[in-house]
Protein backbone atom coordinates (compact mmCIF):
# COMPACT_ATOMS: atom_id res chain seq x y z
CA UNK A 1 -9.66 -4.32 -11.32
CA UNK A 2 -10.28 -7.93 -12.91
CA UNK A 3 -11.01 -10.28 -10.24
CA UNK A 4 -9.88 -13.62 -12.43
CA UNK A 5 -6.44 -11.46 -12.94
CA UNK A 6 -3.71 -13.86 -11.72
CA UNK A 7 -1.09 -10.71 -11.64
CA UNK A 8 -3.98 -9.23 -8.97
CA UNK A 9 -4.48 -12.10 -6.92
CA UNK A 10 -0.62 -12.65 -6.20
CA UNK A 11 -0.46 -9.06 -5.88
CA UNK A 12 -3.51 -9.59 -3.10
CA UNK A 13 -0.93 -12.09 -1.33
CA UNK A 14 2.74 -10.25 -1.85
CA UNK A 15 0.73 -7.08 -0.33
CA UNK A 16 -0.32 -9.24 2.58
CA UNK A 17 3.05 -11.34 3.33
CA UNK A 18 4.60 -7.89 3.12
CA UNK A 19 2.18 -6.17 5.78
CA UNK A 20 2.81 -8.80 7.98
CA UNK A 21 6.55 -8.03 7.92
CA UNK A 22 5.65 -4.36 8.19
CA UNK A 23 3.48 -5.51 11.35
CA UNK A 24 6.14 -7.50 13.13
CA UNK A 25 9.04 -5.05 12.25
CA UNK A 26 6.73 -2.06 13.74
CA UNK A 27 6.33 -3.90 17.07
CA UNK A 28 10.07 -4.79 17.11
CA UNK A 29 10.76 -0.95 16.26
CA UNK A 30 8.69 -0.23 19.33
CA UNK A 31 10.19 -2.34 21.56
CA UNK A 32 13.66 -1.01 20.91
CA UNK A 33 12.39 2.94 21.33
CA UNK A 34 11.21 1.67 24.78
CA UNK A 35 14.22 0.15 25.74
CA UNK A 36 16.59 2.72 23.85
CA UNK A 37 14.60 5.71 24.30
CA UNK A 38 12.87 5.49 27.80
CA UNK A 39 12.39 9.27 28.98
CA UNK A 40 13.23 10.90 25.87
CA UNK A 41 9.62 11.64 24.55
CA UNK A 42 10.03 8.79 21.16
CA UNK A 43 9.04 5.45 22.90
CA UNK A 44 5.37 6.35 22.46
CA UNK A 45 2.15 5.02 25.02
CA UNK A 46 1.97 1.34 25.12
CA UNK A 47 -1.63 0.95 24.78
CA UNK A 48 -2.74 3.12 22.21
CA UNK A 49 0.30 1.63 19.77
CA UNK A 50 -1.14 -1.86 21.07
CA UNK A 51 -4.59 -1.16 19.86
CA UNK A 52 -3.89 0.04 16.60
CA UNK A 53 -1.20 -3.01 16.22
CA UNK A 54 -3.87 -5.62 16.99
CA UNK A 55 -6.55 -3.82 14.84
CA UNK A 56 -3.82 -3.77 11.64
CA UNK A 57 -2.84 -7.00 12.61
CA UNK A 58 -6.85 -8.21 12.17
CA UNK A 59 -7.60 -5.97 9.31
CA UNK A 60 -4.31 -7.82 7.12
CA UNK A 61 -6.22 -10.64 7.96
CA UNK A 62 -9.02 -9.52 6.41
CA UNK A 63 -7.62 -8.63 3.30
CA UNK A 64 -5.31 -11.75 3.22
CA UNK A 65 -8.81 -13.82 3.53
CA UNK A 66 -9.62 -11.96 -0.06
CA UNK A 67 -6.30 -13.36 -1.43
CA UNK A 68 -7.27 -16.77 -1.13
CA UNK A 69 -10.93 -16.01 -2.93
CA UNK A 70 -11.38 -17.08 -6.25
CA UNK A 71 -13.14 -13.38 -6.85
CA UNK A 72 -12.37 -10.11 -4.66
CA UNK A 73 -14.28 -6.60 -4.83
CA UNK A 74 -12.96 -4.57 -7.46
CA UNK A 75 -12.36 -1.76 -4.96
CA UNK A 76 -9.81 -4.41 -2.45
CA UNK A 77 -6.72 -2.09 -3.54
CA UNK A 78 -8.07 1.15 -3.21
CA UNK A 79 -9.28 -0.14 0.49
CA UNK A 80 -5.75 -1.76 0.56
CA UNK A 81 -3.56 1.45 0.13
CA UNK A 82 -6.06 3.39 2.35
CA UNK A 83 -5.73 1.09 5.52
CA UNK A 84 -1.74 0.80 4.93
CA UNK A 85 -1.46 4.80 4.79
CA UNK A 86 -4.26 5.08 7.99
CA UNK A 87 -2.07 2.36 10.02
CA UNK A 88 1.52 3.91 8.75
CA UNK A 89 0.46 7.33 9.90
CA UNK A 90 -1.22 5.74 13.41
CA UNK A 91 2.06 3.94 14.09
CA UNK A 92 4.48 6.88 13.48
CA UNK A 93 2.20 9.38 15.41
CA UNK A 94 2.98 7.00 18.31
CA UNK A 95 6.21 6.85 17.98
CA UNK A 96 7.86 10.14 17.39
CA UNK A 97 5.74 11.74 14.01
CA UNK A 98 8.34 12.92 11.34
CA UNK A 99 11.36 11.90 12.94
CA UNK A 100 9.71 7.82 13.89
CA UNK A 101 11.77 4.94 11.97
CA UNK A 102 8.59 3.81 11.33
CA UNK A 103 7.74 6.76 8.35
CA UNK A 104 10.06 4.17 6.63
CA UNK A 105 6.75 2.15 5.82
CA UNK A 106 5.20 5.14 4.04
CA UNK A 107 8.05 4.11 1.15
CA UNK A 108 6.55 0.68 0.94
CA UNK A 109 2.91 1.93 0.91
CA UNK A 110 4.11 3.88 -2.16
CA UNK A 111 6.36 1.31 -3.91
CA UNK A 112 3.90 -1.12 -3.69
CA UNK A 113 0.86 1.25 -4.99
CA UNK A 114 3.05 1.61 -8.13
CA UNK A 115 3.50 -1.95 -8.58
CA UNK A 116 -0.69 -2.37 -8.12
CA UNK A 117 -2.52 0.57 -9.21
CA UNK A 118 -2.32 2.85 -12.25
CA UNK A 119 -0.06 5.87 -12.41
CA UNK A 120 -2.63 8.29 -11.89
CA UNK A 121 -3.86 5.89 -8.40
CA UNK A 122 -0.15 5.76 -7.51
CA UNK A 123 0.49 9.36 -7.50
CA UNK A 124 -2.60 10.25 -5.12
CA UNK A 125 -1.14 7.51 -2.44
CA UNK A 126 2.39 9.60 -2.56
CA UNK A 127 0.06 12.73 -2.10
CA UNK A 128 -1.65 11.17 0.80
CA UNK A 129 1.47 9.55 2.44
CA UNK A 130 2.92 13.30 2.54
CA UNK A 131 -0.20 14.62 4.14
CA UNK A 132 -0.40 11.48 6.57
CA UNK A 133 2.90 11.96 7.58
CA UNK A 134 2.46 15.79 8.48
CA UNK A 135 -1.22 14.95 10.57
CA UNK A 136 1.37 12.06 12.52
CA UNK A 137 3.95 14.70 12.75
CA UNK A 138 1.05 17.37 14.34
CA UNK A 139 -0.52 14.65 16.54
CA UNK A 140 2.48 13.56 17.56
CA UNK A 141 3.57 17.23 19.17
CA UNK A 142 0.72 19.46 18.53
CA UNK A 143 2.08 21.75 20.57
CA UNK A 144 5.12 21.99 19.03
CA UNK A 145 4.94 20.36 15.89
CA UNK A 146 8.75 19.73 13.98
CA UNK A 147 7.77 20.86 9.94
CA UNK A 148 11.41 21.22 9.27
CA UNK A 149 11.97 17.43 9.85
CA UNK A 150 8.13 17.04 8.00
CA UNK A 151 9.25 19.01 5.01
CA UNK A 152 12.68 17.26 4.82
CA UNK A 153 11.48 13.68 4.81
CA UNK A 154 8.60 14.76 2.28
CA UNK A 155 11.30 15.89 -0.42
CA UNK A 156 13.51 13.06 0.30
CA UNK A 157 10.95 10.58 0.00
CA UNK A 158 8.78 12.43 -3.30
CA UNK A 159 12.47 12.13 -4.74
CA UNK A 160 12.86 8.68 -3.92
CA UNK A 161 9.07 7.06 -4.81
CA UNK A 162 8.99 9.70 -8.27
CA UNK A 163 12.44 8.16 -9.12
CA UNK A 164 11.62 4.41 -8.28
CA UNK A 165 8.81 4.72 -10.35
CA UNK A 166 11.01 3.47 -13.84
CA UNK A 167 12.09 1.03 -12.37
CA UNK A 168 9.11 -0.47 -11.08
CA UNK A 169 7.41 0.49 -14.89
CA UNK A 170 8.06 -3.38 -16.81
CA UNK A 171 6.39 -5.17 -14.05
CA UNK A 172 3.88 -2.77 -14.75
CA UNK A 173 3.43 -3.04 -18.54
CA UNK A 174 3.41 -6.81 -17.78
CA UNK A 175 0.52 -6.55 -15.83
CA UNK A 176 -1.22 -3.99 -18.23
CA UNK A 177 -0.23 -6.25 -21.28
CA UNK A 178 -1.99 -9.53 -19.38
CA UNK A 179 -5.42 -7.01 -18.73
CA UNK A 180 -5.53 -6.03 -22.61
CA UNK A 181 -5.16 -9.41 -23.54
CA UNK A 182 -8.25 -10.55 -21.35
CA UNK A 183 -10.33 -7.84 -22.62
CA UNK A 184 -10.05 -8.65 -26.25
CA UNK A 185 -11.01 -12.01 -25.28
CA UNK A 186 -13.88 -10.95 -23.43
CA UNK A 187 -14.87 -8.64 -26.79
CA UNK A 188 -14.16 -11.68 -29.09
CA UNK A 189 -16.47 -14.02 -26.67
CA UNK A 190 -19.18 -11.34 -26.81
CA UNK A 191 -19.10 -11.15 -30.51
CA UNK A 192 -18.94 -14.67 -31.24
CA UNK A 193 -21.74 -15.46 -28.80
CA UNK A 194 -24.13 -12.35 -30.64
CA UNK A 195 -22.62 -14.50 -34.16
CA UNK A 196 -20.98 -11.47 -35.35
CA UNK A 197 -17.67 -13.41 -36.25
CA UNK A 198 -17.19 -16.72 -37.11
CA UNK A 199 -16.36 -19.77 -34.00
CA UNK A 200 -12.79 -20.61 -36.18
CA UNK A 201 -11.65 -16.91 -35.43
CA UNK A 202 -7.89 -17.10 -34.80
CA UNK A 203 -8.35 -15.72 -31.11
CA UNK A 204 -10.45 -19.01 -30.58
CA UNK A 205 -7.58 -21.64 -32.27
């Protein structure tokens, strides 16, 4: 990751006006189940949803702090996808596992790791949304864990994030077309610093 990438930086900010969304649309989700669901096992325990709201909430604040920086760690979206797929999985254990409105968010994690990281990256956050959504699904009912409902939302959403991927591929090139650019720069600056080719080098004009 280039720190000085613009294309990074607002990606930095999208990723943290969207988990902010994510954030207040959870607790709204959560409020409903209560009032909706009282007694029928999805409305989850207040203060363990609480604690793990509040501790998102100050973690995307965190990472929206680096989105303001003139430079960020090179590893910020690898940390990123991590901490969205640890809090997705948190929130829809607490609310229900497999069948929780809330393993709607593990769509976003994806979408937006295709948008941000390389394919290769991308693929290993769909892997890890599928296993995060079976360990909410076990530690949501260990006793009595539902893998039908697991195994029907992991299909429907590997169709979904595999298929979005085209579409989300020219933002993508974009981005990748910006980073080569940079990097023959930063070649040609090295060169013409060692006086290997000449200061009126067309790159330079």
């Amino acid at each position: 990751m280039n720190p000085h990438n613009p294309f990074e930086k607002a990606a930095l900010r999208r990723n943290a006006v969207v988990r902010t969304w994510v954030l207040g649309g959870s607790l709204a989700v959560f409020g409903l189940l209560h009032l909706l669901k009282r007694g029928e096992g999805f409305e989850g325990p207040v203060a363990p949803f609480a604690a793990a709201w509040f501790l998102g909430a100050a973690v995307n604040f965190l990472l929206a702090y680096f989105s303001v920086r003139r430079s960020f760690p090179s590893w910020i979206f690898a940390a990123e996808k991590t901490f969205d797929l640890l809090l997705t999985a948190s929130l829809s254990a607490l609310t229900g596992g497999a069948t929780s409105p809330l393993t709607a968010l593990y769509f976003l994690v994806a979408f937006s790791a295709q948008v941000d990281l390389t394919r290769i990256a991308s693929r290993w956050v769909q892997a890890g949304s599928v296993v995060a959504c079976l360990v909410a699904e076990y530690y949501s009912a260990p006793t009595d864990p539902d893998y039908g409902a697991w195994a029907t939302w992991s299909v429907v959403f590997l169709i979904v994030t595999l298929g979005s991927a085209r579409l989300i591929a020219p933002s993508r090139r974009e981005a990748d077309r910006y980073e080569r650019l940079q990097s023959i720069r930063r070649e040609a600056d090295a060169l013409l610093r060692a006086g290997r080719i000449p200061r009126n080098f067309p790159i330079f004009c």
